[in-house]
Protein backbone atom coordinates (compact mmCIF):
# COMPACT_ATOMS: atom_id res chain seq x y z
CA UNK A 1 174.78 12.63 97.01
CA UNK A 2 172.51 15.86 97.96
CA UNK A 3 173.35 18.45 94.81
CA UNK A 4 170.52 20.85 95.10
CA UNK A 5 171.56 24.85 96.20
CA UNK A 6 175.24 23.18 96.84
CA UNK A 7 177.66 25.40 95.22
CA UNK A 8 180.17 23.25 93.64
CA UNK A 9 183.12 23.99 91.05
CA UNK A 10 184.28 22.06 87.86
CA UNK A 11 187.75 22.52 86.75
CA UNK A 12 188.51 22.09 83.11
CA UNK A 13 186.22 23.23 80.53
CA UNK A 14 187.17 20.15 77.52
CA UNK A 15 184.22 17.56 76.84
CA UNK A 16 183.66 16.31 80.36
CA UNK A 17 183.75 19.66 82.31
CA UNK A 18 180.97 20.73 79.75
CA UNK A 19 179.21 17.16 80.40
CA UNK A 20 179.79 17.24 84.45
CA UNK A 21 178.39 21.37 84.59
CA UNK A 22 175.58 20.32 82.88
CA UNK A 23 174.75 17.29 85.03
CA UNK A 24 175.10 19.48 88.36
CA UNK A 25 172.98 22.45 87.09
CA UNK A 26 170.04 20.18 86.16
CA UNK A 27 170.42 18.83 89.53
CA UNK A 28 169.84 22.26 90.87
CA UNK A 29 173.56 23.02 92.31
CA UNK A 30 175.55 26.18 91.98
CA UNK A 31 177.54 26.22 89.64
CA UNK A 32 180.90 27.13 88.78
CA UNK A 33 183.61 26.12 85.92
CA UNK A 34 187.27 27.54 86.40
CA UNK A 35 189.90 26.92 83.55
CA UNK A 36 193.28 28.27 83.11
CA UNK A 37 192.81 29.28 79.26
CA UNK A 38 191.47 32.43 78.03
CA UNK A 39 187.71 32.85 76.81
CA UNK A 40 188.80 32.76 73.45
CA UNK A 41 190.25 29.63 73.18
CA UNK A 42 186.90 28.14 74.86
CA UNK A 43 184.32 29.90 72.68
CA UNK A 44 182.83 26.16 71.75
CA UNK A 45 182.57 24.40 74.37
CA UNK A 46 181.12 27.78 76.17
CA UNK A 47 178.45 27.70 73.45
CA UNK A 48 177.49 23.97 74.77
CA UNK A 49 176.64 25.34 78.79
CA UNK A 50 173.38 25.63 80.84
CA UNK A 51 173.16 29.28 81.07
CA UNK A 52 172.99 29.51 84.97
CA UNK A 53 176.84 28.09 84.93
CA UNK A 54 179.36 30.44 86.05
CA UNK A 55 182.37 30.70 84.41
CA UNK A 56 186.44 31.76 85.51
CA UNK A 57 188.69 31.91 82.95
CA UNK A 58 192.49 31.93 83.24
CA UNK A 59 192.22 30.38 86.63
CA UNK A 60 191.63 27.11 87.29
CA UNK A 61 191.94 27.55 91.16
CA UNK A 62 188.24 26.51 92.97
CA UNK A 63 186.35 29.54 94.31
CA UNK A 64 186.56 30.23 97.82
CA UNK A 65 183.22 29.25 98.41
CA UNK A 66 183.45 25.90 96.75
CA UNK A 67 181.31 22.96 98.90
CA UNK A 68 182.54 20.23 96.50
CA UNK A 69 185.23 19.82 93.32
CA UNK A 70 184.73 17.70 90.79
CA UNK A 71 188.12 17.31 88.11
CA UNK A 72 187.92 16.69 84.03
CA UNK A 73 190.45 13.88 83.29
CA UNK A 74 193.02 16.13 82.10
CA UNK A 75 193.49 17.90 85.86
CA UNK A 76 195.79 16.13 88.11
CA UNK A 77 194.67 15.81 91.73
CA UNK A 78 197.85 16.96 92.76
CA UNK A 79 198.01 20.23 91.01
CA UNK A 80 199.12 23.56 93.66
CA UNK A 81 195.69 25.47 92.68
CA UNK A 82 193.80 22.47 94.25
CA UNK A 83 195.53 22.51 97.76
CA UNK A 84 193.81 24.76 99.65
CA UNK A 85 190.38 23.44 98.28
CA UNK A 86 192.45 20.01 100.01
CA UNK A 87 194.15 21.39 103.24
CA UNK A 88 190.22 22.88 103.73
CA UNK A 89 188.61 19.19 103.70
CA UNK A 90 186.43 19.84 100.37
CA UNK A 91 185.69 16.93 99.09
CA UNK A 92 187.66 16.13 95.16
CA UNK A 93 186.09 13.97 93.08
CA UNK A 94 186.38 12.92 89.32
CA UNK A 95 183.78 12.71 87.00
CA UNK A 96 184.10 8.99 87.13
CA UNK A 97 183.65 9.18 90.98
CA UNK A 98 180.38 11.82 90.42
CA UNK A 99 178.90 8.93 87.66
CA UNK A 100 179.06 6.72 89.81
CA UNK A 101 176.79 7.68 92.68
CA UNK A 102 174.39 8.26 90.31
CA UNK A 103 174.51 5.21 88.26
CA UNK A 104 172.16 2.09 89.02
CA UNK A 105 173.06 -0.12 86.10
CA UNK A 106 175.64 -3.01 86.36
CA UNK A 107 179.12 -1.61 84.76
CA UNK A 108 181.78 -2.96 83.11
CA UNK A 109 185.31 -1.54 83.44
CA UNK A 110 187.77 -2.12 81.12
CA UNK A 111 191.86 -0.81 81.83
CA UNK A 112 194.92 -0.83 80.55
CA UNK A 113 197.85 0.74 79.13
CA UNK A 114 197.26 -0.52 75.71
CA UNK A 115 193.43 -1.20 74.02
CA UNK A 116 191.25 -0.17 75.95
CA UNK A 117 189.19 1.24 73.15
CA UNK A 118 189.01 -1.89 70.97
CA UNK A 119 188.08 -4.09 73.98
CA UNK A 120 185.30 -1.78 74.88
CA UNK A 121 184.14 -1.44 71.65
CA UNK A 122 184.18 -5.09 70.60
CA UNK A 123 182.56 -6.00 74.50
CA UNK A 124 179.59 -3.07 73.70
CA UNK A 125 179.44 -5.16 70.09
CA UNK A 126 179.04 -8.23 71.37
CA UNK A 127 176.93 -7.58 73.94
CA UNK A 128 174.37 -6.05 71.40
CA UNK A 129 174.59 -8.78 68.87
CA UNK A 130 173.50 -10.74 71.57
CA UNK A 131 170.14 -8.47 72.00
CA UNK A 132 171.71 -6.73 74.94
CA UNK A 133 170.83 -3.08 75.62
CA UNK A 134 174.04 -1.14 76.21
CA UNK A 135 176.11 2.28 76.49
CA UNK A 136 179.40 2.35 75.84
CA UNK A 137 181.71 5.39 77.17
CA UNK A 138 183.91 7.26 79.65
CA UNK A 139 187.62 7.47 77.85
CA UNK A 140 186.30 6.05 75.06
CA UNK A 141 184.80 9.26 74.26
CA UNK A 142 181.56 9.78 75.67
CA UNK A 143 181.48 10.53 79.22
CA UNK A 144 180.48 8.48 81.85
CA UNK A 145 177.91 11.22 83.46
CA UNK A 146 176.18 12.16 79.70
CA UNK A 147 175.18 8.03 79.28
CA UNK A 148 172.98 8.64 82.49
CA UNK A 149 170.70 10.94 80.72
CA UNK A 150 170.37 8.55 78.12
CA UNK A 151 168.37 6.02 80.32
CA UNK A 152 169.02 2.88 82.09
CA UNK A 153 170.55 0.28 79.42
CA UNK A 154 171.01 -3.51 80.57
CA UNK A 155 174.74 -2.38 81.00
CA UNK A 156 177.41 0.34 80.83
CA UNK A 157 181.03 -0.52 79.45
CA UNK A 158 183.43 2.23 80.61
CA UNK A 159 187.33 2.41 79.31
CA UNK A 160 188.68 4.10 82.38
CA UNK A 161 192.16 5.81 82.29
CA UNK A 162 194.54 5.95 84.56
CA UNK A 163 193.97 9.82 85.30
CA UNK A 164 190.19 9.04 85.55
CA UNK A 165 191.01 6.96 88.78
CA UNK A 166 192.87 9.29 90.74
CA UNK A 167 190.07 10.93 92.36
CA UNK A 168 187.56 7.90 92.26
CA UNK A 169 187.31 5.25 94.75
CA UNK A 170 183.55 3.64 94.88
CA UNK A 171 183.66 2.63 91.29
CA UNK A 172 182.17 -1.34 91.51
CA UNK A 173 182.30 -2.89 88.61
CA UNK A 174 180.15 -6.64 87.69
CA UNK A 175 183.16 -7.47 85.13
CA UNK A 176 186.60 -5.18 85.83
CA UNK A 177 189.24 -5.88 83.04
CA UNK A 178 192.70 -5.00 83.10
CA UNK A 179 194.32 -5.86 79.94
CA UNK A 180 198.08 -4.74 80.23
CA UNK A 181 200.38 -2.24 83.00
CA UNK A 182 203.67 -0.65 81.20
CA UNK A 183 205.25 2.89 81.62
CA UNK A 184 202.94 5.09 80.52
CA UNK A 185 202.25 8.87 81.59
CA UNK A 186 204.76 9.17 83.39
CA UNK A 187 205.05 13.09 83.42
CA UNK A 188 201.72 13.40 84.93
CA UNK A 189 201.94 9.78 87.78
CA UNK A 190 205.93 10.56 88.45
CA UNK A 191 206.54 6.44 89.08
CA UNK A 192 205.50 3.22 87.67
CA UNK A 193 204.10 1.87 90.98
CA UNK A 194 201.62 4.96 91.08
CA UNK A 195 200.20 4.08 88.12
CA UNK A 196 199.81 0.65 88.82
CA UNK A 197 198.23 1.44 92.05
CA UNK A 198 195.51 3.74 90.00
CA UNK A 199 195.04 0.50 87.44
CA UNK A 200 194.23 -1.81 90.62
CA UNK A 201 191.45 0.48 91.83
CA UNK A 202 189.46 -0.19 89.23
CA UNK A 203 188.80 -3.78 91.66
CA UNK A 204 189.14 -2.38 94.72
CA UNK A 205 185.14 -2.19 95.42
CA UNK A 206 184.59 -5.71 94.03
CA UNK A 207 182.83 -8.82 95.52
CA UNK A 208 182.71 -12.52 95.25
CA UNK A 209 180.18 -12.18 92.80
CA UNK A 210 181.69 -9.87 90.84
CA UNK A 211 184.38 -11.00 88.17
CA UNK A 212 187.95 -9.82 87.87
CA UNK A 213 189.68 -10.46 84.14
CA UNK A 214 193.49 -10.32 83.88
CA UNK A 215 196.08 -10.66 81.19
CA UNK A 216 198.08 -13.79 82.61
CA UNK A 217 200.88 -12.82 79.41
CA UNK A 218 201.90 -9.67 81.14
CA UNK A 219 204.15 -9.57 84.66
CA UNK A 220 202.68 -6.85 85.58
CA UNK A 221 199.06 -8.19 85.80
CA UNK A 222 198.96 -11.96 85.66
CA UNK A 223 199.42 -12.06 90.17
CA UNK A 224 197.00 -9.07 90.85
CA UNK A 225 193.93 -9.08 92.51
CA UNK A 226 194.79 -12.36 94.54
CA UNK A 227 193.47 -10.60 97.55
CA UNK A 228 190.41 -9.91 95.77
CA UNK A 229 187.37 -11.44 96.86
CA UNK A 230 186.22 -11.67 92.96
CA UNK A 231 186.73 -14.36 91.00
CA UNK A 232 189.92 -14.09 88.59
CA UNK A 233 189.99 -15.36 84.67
CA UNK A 234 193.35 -15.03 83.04
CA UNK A 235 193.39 -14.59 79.63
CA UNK A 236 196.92 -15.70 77.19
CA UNK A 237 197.35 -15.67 73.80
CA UNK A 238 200.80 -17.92 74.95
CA UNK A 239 199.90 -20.27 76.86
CA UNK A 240 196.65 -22.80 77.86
CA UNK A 241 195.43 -22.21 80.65
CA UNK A 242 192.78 -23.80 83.60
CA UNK A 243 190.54 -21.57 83.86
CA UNK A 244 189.74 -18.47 81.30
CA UNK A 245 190.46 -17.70 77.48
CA UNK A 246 193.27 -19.13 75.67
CA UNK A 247 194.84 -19.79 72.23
CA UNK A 248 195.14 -23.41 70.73
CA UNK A 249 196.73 -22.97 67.56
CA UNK A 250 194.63 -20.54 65.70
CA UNK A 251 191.47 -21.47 67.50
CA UNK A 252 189.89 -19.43 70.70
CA UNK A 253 189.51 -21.76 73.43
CA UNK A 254 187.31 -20.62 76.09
CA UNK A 255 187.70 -22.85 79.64
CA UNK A 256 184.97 -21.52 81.80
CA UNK A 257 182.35 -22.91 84.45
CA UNK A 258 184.33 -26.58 84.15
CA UNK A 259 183.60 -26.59 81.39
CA UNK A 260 185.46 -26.49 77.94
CA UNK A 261 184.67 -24.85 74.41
CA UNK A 262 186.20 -23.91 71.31
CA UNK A 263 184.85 -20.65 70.03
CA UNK A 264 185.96 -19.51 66.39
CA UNK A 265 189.05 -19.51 64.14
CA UNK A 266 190.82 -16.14 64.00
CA UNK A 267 191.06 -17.29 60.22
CA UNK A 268 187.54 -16.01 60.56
CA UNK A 269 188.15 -12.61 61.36
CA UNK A 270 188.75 -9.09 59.41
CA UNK A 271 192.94 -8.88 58.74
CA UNK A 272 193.00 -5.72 61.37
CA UNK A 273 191.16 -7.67 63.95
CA UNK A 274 194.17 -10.93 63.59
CA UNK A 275 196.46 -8.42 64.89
CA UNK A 276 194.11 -7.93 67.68
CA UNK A 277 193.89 -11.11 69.67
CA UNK A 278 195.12 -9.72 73.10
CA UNK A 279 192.13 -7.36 72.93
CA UNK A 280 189.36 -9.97 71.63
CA UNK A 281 190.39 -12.41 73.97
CA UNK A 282 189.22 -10.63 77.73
CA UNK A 283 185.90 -9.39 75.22
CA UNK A 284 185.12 -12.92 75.18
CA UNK A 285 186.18 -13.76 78.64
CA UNK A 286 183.29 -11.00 79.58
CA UNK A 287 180.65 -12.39 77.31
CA UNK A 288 180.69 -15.36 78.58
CA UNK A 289 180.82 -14.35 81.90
CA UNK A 290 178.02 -13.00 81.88
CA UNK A 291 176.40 -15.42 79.86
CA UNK A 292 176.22 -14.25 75.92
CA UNK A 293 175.53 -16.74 73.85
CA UNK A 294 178.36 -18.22 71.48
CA UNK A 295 176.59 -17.00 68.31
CA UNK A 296 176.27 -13.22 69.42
CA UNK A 297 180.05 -13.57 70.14
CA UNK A 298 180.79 -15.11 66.96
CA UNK A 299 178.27 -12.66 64.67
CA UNK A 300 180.23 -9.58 66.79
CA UNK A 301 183.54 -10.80 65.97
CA UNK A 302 182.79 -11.48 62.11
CA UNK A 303 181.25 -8.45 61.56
CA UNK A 304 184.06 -5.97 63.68
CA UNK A 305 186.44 -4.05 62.15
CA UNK A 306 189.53 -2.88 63.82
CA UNK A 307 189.45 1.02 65.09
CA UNK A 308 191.09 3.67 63.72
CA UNK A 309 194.83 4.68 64.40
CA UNK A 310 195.08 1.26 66.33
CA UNK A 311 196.86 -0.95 64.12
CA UNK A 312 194.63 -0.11 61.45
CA UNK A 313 195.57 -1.32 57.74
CA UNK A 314 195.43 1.35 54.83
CA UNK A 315 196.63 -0.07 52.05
CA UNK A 316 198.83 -2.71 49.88
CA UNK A 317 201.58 -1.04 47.75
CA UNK A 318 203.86 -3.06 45.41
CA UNK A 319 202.96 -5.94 47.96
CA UNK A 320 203.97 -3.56 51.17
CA UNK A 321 201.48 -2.95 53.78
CA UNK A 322 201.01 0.24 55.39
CA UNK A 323 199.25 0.39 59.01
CA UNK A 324 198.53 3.06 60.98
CA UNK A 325 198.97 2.29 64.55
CA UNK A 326 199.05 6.62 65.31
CA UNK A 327 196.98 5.80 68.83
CA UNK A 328 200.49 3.98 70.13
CA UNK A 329 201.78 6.56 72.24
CA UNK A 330 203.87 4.49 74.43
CA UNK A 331 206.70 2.03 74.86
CA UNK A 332 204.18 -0.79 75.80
CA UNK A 333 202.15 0.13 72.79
CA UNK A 334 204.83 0.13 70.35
CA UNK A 335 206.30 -2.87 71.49
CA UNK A 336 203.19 -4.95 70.99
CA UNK A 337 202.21 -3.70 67.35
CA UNK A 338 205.77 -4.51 66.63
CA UNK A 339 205.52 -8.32 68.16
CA UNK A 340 202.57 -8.08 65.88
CA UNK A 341 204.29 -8.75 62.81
CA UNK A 342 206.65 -11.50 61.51
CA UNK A 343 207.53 -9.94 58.29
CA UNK A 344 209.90 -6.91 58.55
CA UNK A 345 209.33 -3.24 59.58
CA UNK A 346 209.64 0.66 58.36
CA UNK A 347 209.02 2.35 61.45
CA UNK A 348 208.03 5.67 61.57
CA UNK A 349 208.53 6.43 65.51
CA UNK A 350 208.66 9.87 67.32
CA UNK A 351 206.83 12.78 68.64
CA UNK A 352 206.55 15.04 71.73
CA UNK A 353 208.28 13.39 74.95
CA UNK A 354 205.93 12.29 77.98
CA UNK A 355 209.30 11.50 80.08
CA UNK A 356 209.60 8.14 78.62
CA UNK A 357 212.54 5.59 78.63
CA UNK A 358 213.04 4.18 75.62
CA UNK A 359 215.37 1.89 76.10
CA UNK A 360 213.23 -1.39 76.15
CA UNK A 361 212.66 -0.60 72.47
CA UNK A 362 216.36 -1.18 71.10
CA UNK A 363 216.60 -4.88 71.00
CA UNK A 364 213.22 -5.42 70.02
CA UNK A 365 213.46 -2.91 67.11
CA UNK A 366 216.89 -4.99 66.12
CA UNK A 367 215.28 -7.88 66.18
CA UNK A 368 211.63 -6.78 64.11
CA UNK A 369 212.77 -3.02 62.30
CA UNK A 370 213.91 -3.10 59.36
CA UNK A 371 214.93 0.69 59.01
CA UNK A 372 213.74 3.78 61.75
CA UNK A 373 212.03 6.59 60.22
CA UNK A 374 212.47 9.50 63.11
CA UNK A 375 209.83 12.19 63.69
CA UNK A 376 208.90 15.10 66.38
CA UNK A 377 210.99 16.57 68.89
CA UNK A 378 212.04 13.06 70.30
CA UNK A 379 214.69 11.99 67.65
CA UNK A 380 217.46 13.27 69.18
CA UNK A 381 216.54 10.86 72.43
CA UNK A 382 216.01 8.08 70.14
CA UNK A 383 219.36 8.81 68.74
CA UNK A 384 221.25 8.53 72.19
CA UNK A 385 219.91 5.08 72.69
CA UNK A 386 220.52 3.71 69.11
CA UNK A 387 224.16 5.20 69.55
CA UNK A 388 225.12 4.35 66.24
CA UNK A 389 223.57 0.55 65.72
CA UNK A 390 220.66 1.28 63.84
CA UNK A 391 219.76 2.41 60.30
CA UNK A 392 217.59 5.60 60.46
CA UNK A 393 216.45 8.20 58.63
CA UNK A 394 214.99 11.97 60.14
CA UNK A 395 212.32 13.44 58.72
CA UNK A 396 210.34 17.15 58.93
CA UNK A 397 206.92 16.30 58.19
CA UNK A 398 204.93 13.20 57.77
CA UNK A 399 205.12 13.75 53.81
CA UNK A 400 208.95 12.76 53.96
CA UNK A 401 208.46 10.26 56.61
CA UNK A 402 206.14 8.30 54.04
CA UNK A 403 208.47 8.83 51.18
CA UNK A 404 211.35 7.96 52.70
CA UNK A 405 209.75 4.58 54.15
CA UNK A 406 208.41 3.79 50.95
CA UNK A 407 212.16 4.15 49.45
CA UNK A 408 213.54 1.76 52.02
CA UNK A 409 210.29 -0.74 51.81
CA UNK A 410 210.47 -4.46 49.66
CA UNK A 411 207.63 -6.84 48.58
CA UNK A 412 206.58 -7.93 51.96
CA UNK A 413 207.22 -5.43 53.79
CA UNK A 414 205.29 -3.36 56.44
CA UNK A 415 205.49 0.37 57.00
CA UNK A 416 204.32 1.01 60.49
CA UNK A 417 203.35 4.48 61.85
CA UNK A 418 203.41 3.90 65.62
CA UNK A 419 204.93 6.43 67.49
CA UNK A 420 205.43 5.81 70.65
CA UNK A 421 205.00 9.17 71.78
CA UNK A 422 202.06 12.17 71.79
CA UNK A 423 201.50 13.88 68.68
CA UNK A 424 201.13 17.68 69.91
CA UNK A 425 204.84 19.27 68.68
CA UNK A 426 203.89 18.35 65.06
CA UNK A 427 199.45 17.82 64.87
CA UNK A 428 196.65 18.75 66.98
CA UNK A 429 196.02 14.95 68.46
CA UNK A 430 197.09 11.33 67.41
CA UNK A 431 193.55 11.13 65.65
CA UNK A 432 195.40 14.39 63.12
CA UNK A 433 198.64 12.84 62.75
CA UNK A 434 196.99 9.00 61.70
CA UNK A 435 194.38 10.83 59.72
CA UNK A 436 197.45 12.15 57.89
CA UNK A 437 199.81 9.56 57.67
CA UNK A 438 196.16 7.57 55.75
CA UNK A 439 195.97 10.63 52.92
CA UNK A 440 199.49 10.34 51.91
CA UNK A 441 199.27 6.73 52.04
CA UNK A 442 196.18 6.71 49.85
CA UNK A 443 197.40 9.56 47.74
CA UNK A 444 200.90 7.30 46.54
CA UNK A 445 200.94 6.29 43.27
CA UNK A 446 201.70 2.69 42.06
C-alpha cells in the first residue's frame, strides 16, 4: 500500500486515531485527523501527534481532498459524514484493515461477544512461557498498527471487535478464534445477523493450513466455518468431543492430531481463573495447535490470574463473596457469569441502554438470583420485564447498591456486580464503575 505524498484522513482522535496518524505521517502521507468534539476536550491526545498532522475539529466529515479514509473503532462505516467520501469511490478502511498490509508476522485472532480479553491474554501468556516472542493487542488495548513499530515478534495475538471488522476484509489469521455470538451492540450493527456476519470475517481469508477454533457449546458458533477451507477444533466445557478441547470431570482433555492427552486439573488453577474455563479452553486449543509444549501451558495457567472487572473476586465477607464482573455489558455476558455460580446471587444489574432485550435474563435470574439490586437509567426496563415476580431493590449510587446487597446477602452467598449494560449515565467507563464497586467492597467493615 503506496502512503508516501498521499493525502489521507483519520477520523476519530481516541487512542487509535492518535496511533493510525502517527503511522501514516512516518510513512510520509498527508495527513489529516477530523473529529466531531471540540479542541478542548482533545487537548491529550493532541499533545501525543506528529506535528505535520492536520487537525479538524467539530467535524468528523473527510476533507474534500481525501485519497484514502482510515476509521478508529468507535466510527461506524455507515455514518452520513462518510457517504460522499463512499458515493466518490475512496477507499474506507479500519485500522485493523491498515495493520494488516503492513504486518508480516503470523497473527492470531481471537472474537467474541464475551472474553476476548482473558483468552488473549492467557494465549500471549502461554505462548511466552513457552519461550515464544509475542505482542499482544488491537481491542485489547494496544493497537494493532503501534505493535508494528515494536518489531517483528514470533507472533501477534489480536482481540478484534466486532466494530473493528466492519471496514476490514484481508485480515488472515494462522489461528482465528471465535469464542461466543449473542446480542450485543446492537445500537451501533441494527440486527443480530449483521453482527454475526462481522464475527465470521475474522475466517474469511483463511486456508487449509490455517486453523479455525469454535465454541461447539454455543448455537450460534458450533456449525460455522463449515465452508471454510481451515481446519475446525471445537472446544466444550459440556460435552467430549472427537476432535479439540474438552472437559472430563474436572480435568482438561485435549484430543488433537489422533491423538489423546489429559492436560491439568482446574483444581490447579487461581479461584478467578475456575470461573474461567470457556476462555482457557480455545487458549489451549491454540497452543497446541501450534505446537507449545504441555509444560509452558501448564506453568501459564498456574501462574495467571483472572483480569480485572471480568469475574474478578474482591473479597470474602462473613463467608459472602463479592466479584466484580463490571466488563459484562451484555445479556450474553451476564448470563454466563451467572451460570458461573451454583451458590446463590445479589445482583447488582443496570446501566445506560445499548437497545438491548432483556428478556432472556428473567428465567435464568429466577432460577440463579437471589435478590436484584437495580442501577443506571435501565431499571425502569428491567422493571417491565420482571412485572412484579422478582425481589428487587433500586439504588442511586454504587454506595447503596453495595449496602443494600450486603443487607440481603447470607453465609454463602455471592454478590455479583455484572451489569449487563455500559456504564456511561453513572461513571466514565466499566473500568470506573468496577474500580468502584472494589473500594467500597474493600472499605466494608466486618
Amino acid at each position: 500500500m503506496e502512503l508516501k505524498n498521499k493525502n489521507l484522513s483519520v477520523v476519530g482522535l481516541g487512542q487509535t486515531g492518535v496511533a493510525v496518524a502517527n503511522f501514516l505521517s512516518r510513512q510520509g502521507a498527508c495527513v489529516t485527523v477530523t473529529d466531531g468534539k471540540p479542541r478542548e476536550q482533545l487537548l491529550e491526545p493532541l499533545k501525543q501527534l506528529c506535528a505535520d498532522v492536520k487537525i479538524r475539529f467539530q467535524n468528523p466529515e473527510p476533507p474534500s481532498d481525501a485519497e484514502g479514509v482510515v476509521l478508529s473503532p468507535g466510527v461506524d462505516i455507515h455514518s452520513p459524514f462518510l457517504e460522499d467520501a463512499s458515493r466518490k469511490g475512496i477507499e474506507i478502511i479500519s485500522e485493523i484493515e491498515l495493520a494488516n498490509r503492513f504486518n508480516i508476522v503470523p497473527i492470531i485472532a481471537i472474537t467474541g461477544t464475551n472474553g476476548k480479553s482473558t483468552c488473549t491474554s492467557l494465549t500471549a501468556e502461554i505462548f511466552a512461557q513457552a519461550g515464544k516472542t509475542v505482542q499482544a493487542g488491537g481491542n485489547l488495548g494496544t493497537p494493532f498498527i503501534s505493535l508494528l513499530d515494536q518489531g517483528d515478534p514470533d507472533y501477534r495475538i489480536l482481540e478484534i471487535s466486532s466494530f473493528q471488522m466492519e471496514a476490514t476484509s484481508g485480515l488472515h489469521p494462522v489461528v482465528a478464534v471465535i469464542l461466543n455470538i449473542s446480542p450485543d451492540h446492537m445500537d451501533r450493527h441494527k440486527d443480530f445477523q449483521t453482527y454475526v456476519e462481522l464475527k465470521k470475517k475474522i475466517f474469511a481469508r483463511q486456508t487449509r493450513n490455517n486453523f479455525l477454533v469454535l465454541n461447539q457449546d454455543d448455537p450460534n458458533t458450533r456449525d460455522l466455518g463449515k465452508d471454510c477451507p481451515a481446519e475446525r477444533i471445537l472446544f466444550s466445557t459440556q460435552v467430549e468431543l472427537e476432535k479439540g478441547i474438552f472437559l472430563r470431570g474436572n480435568k482438561i482433555i485435549a484430543r488433537l492430531k489422533n491423538s489423546e492427552m489429559e492436560v491439568l486439573s482446574l483444581e490447579s488453577l487461581s479461584r478467578g481463573m475456575q470461573w474461567q474455563v470457556e476462555n482457557i479452553l480455545p487458549a489451549i486449543a491454540v497452543a497446541l495447535l501450534l505446537n507449545v509444549p504441555q509444560d509452558a501451558i501448564e506453568r501459564a495457567l498456574q501462574n495467571f490470574t483472572s483480569l480485572e472487572h471480568r469475574l474478578e473476586w474482591v473479597r470474602s465477607l462473613n463467608g459472602v463473596d463479592f466479584v466484580n464482573d463490571s466488563k459484562g455489558t451484555n445479556v450474553g455476558s451476564v448470563c454466563k457469569s451467572l451460570n458461573t455460580f451454583d451458590r446463590p446471587i445479589i445482583l447488582i444489574i443496570g446501566g445506560k441502554d445499548k437497545d438491548t432485550d432483556f428478556s432472556p435474563l428473567k428465567n435464568l435470574m429466577k432460577e440463579k438470583v437471589k435478590h436484584l439490586i437495580l442501577i443506571g437509567e435501565t431499571r425502569n426496563k428491567f422493571k417491565e420485564i420482571l412485572n412484579g415476580s422478582f425481589g428487587y431493590e433500586e439504588s442511586d449510587s454504587m454506595e447503596e447498591a453495595v449496602g443494600l446487597a450486603r443487607a440481603k446477602a447470607g453465609d454463602g452467598d455471592i454478590v455479583l456486580l455484572s451489569p449487563a449494560c455500559s456504564s456511561f449515565d453513572m461513571f466514565k467507563d466499566y473500568a470506573d464503575r468496577g474500580t468502584r464497586f472494589k473500594t467500597i467492597v474493600k472499605n466494608l467493615e466486618g
